[in-house]
C-alpha atoms as a PDB file:
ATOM      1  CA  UNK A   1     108.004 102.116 110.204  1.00  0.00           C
ATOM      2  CA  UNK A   2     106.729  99.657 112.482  1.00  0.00           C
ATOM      3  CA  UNK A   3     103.239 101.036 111.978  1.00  0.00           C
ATOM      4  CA  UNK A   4     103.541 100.589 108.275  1.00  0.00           C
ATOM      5  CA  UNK A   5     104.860  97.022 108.486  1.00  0.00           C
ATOM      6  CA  UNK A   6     101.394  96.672 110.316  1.00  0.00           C
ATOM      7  CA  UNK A   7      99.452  98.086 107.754  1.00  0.00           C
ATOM      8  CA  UNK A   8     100.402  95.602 105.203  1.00  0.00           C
ATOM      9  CA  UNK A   9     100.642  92.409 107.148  1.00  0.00           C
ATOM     10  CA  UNK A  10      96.800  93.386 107.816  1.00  0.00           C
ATOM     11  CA  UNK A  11      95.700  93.943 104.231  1.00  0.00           C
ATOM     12  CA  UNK A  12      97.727  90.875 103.138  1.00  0.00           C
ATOM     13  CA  UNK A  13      96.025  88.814 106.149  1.00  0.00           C
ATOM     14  CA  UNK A  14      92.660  88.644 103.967  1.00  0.00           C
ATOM     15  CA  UNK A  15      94.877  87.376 100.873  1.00  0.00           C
ATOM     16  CA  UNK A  16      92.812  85.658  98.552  1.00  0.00           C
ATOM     17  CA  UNK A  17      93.197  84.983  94.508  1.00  0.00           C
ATOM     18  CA  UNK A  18      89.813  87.711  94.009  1.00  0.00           C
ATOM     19  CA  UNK A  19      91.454  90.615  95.975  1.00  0.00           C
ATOM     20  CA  UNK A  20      95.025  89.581  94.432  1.00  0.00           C
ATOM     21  CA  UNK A  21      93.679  89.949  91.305  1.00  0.00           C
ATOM     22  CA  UNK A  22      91.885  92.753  91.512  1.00  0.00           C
ATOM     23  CA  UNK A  23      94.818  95.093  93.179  1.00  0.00           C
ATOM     24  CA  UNK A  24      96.951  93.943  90.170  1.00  0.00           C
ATOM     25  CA  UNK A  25      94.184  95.089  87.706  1.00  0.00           C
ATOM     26  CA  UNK A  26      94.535  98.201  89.329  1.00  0.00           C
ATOM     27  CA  UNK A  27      98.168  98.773  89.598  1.00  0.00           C
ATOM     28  CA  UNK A  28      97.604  98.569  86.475  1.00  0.00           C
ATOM     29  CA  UNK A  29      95.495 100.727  85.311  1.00  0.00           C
ATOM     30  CA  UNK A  30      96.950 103.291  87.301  1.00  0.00           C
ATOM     31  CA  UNK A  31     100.142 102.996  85.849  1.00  0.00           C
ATOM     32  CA  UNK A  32     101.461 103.750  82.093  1.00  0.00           C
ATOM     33  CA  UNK A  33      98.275 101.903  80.980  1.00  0.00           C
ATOM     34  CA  UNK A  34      96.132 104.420  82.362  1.00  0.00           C
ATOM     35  CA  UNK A  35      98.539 107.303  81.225  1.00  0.00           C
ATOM     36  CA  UNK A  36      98.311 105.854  77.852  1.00  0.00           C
ATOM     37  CA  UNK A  37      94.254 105.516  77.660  1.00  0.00           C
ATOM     38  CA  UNK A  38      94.361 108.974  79.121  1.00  0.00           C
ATOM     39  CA  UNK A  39      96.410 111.027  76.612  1.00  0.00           C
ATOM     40  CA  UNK A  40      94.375 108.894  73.765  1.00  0.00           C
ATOM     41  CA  UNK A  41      91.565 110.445  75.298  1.00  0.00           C
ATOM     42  CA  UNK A  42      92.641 113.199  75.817  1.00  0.00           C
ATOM     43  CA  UNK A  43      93.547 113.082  71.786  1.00  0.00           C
ATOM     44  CA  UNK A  44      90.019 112.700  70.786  1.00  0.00           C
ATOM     45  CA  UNK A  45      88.227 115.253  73.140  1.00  0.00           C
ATOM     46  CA  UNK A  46      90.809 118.128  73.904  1.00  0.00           C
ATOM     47  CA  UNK A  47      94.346 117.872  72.391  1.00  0.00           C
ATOM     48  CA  UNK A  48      95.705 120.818  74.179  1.00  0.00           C
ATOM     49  CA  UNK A  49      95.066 118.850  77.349  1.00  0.00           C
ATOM     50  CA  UNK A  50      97.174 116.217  75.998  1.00  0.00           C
ATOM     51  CA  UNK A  51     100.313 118.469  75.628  1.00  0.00           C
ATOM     52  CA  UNK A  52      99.787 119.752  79.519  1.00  0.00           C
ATOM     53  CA  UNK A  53      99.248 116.223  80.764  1.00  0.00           C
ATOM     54  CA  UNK A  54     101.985 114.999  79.135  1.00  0.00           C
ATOM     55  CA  UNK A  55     104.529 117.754  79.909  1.00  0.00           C
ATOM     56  CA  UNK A  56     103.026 117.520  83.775  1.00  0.00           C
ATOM     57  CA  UNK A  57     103.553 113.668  83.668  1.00  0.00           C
ATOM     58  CA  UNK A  58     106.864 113.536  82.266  1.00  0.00           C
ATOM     59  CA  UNK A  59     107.858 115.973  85.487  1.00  0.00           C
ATOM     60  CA  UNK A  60     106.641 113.567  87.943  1.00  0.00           C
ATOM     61  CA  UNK A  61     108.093 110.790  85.962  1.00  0.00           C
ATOM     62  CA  UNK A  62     111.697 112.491  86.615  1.00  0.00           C
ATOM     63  CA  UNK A  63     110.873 114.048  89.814  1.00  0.00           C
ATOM     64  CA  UNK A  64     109.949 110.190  91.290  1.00  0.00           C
ATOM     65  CA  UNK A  65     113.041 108.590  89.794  1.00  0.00           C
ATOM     66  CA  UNK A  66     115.291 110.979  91.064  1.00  0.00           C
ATOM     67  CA  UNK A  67     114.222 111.077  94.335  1.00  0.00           C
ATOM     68  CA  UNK A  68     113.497 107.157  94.359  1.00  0.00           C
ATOM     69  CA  UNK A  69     117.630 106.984  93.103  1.00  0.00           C
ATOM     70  CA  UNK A  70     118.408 109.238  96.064  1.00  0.00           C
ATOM     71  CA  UNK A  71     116.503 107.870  98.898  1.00  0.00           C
ATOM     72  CA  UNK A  72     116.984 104.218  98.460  1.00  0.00           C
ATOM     73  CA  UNK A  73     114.464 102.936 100.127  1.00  0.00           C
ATOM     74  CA  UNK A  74     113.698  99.126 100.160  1.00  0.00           C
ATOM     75  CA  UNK A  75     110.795  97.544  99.385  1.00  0.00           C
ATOM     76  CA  UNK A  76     108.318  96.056 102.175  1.00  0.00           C
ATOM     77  CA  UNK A  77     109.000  92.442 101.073  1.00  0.00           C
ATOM     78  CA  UNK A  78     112.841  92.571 101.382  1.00  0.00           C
ATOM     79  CA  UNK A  79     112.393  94.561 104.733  1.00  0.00           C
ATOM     80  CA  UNK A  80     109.920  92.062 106.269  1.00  0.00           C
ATOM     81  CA  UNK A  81     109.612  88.427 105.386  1.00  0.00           C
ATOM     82  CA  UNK A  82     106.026  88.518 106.557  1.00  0.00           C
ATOM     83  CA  UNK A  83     105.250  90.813 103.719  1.00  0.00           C
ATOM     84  CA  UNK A  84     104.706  88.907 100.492  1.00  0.00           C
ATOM     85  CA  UNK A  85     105.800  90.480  97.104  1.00  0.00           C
ATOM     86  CA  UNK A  86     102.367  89.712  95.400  1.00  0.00           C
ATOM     87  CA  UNK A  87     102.397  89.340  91.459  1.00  0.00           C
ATOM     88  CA  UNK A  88     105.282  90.939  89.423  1.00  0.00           C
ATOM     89  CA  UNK A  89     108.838  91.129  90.950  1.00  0.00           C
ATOM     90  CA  UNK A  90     110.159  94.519  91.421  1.00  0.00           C
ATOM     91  CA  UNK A  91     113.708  95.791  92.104  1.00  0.00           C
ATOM     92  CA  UNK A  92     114.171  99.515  91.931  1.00  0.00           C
ATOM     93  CA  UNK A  93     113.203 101.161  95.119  1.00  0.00           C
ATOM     94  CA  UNK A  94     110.265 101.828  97.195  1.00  0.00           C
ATOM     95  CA  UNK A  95     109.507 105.922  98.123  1.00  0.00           C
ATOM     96  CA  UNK A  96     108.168 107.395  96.671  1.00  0.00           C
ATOM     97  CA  UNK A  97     105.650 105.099  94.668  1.00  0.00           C
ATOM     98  CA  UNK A  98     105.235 105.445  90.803  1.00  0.00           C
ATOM     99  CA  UNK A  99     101.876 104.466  90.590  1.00  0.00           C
ATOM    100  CA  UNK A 100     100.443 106.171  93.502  1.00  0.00           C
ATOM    101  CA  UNK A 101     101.945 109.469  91.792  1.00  0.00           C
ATOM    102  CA  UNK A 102     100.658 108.086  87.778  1.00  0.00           C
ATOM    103  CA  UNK A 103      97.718 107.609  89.399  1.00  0.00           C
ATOM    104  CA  UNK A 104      97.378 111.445  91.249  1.00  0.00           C
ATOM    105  CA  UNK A 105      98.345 112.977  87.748  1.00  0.00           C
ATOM    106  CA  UNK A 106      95.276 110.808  85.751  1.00  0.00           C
ATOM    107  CA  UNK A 107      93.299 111.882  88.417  1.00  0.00           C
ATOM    108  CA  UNK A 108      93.674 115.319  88.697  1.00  0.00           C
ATOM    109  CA  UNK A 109      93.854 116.336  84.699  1.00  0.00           C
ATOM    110  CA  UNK A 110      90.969 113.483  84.190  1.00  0.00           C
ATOM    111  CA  UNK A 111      89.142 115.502  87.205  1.00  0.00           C
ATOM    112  CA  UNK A 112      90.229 118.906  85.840  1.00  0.00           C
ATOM    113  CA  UNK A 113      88.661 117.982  82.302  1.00  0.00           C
ATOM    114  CA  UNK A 114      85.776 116.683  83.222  1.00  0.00           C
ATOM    115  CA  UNK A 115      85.687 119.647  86.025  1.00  0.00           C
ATOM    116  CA  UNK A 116      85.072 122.377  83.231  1.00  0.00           C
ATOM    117  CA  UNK A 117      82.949 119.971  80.620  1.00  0.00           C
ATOM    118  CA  UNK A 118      80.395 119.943  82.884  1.00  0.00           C
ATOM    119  CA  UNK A 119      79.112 122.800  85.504  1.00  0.00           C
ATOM    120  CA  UNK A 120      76.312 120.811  86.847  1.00  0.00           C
ATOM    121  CA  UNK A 121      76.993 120.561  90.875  1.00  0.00           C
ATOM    122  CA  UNK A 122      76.358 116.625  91.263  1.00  0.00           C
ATOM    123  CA  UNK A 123      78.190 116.048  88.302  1.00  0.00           C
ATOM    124  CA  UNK A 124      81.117 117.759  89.736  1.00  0.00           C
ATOM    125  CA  UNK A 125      81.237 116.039  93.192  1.00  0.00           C
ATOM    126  CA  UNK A 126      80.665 112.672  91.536  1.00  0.00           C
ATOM    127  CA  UNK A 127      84.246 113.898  89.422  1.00  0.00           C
ATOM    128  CA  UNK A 128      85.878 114.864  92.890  1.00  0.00           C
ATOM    129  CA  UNK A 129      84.855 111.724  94.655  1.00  0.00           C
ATOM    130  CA  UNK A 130      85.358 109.048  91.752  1.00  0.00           C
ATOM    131  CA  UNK A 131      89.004 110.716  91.137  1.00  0.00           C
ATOM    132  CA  UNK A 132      90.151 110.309  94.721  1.00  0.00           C
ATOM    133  CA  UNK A 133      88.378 106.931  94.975  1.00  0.00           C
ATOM    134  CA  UNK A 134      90.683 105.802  92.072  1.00  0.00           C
ATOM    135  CA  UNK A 135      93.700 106.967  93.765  1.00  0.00           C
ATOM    136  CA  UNK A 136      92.844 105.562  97.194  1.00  0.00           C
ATOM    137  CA  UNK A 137      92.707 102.288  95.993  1.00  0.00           C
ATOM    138  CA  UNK A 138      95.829 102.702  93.223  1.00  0.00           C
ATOM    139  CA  UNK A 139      97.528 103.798  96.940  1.00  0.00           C
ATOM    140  CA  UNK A 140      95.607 100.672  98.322  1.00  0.00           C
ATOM    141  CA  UNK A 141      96.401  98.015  95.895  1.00  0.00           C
ATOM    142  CA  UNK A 142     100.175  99.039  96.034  1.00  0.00           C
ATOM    143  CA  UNK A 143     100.379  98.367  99.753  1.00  0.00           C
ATOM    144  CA  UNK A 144      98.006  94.870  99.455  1.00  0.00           C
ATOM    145  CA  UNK A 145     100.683  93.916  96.801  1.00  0.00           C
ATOM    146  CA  UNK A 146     103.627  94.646  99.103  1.00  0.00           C
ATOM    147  CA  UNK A 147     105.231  97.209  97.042  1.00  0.00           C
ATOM    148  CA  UNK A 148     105.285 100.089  99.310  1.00  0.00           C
ATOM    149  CA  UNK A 149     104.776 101.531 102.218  1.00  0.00           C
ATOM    150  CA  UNK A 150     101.929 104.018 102.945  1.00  0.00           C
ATOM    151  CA  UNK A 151     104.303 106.968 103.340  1.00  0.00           C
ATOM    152  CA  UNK A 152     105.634 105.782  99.730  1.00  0.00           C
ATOM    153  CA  UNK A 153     101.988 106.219  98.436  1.00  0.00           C
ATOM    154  CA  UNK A 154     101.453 109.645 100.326  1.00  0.00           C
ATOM    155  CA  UNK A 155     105.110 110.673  98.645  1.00  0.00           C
ATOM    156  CA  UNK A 156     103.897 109.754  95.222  1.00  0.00           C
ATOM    157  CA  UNK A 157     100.674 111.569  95.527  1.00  0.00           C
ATOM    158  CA  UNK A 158     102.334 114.657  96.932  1.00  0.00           C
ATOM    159  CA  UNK A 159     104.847 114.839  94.649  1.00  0.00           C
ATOM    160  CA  UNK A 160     102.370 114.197  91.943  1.00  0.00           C
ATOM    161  CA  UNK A 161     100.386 116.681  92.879  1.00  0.00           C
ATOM    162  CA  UNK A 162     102.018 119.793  93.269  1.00  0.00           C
ATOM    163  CA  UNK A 163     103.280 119.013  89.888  1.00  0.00           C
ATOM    164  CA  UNK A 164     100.218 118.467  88.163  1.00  0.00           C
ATOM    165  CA  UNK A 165      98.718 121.836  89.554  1.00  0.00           C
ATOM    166  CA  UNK A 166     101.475 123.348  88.867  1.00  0.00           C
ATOM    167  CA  UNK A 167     101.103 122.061  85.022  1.00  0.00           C
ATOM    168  CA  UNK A 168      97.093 123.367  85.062  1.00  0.00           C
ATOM    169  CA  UNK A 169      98.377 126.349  86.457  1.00  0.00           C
ATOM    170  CA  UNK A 170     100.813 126.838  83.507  1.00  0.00           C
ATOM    171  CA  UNK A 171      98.280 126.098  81.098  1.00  0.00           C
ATOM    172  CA  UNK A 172      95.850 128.660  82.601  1.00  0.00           C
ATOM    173  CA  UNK A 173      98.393 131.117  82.335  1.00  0.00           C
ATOM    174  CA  UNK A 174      99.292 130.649  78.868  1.00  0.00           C
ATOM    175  CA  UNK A 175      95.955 129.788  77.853  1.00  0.00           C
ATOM    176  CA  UNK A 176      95.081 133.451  78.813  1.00  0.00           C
ATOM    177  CA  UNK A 177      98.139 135.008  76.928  1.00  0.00           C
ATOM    178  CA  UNK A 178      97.207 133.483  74.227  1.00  0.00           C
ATOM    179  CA  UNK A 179      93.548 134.478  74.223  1.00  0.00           C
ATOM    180  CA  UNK A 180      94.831 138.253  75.035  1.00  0.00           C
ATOM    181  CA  UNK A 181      97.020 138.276  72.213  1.00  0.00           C
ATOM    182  CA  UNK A 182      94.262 136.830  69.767  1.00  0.00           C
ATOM    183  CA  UNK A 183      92.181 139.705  71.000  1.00  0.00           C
ATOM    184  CA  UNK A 184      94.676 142.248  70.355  1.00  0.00           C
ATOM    185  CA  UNK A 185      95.505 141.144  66.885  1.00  0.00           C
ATOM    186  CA  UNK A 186      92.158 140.601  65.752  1.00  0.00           C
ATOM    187  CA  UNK A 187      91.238 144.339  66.848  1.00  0.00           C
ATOM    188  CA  UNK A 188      94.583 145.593  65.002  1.00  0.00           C
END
């Protein structure tokens, strides 16, 4: 833990109103904001991919408060009074972050979608790249804010994660029933 303390006392040694700012803009936008603009989206372009990313999201909502309720970790700032608890105040506990996992799940069904719209190879990396970019600095921002620790941010990714593959996975797989059963009644 001592290496994580370290961490954030060195991202909160370049403190300044432009990078406090900017971490809370995107907190924000990787939290319900950005789940929000996503599923609205999501709405507009492809509203089956709504119903997966919700029904993924609202697992790693329930998966992160139960194990948050169950591992009790505290916060950097009441651990460490060199830490500072940078813009809103927070009480519920610290591991595994909420954000860093709302963040994974935009990510990877934002990535997935845009993933299959487009088959063009530079197009695709730019996808894979800007999507972990986003998280990396949702992860980032949490830690410059004193929120969490990084193994909070790698928890909420994880968790995130398998979840939200899991979800694609389940959507592949009825995705293809369907189609086989559309093809079977429409040669009946």
């Amino acid at each position: 833990m001592d290496f994580e303390i370290k961490i954030i006392e060195f991202l909160q040694a370049g403190r300044n109103v432009f990078f406090d700012t900017a971490f809370q803009i995107i907190s924000v936008i990787g939290s319900a904001v950005g789940v929000i603009a996503l599923c609205l989206f999501f709405l507009i372009f492809k509203k089956k991919l709504c119903f997966w990313y919700l029904f993924s999201y609202g697992f790693v909502y329930l998966a992160v408060s139960t194990i948050k309720s169950l591992v009790e970790r505290p916060r950097p700032f009441f651990v460490v009074d060199t830490i500072a608890n940078i813009g809103d105040a927070v009480t519920e506990f610290s591991f595994p972050s909420g954000h860093a996992a709302c963040a994974t799940a935009i990510a990877i069904f934002l990535g997935y979608f845009l993933f299959m719209a487009f088959k063009q190879k530079p197009i695709r990396i730019c996808t894979v790249i800007s999507c972990v970019l986003f998280v990396g600095l949702v992860c980032l921002s949490r830690m410059y804010l004193g929120k969490h620790f990084l193994t909070d941010v790698i928890g909420g990714v994880v968790v995130s994660a398998l979840i939200c593959f899991l979800g694609i996975l389940l959507m592949r797989v009825f995705e293809k029933k369907r189609k086989k059963n559309e093809n079977k009644n429409g040669n009946q």
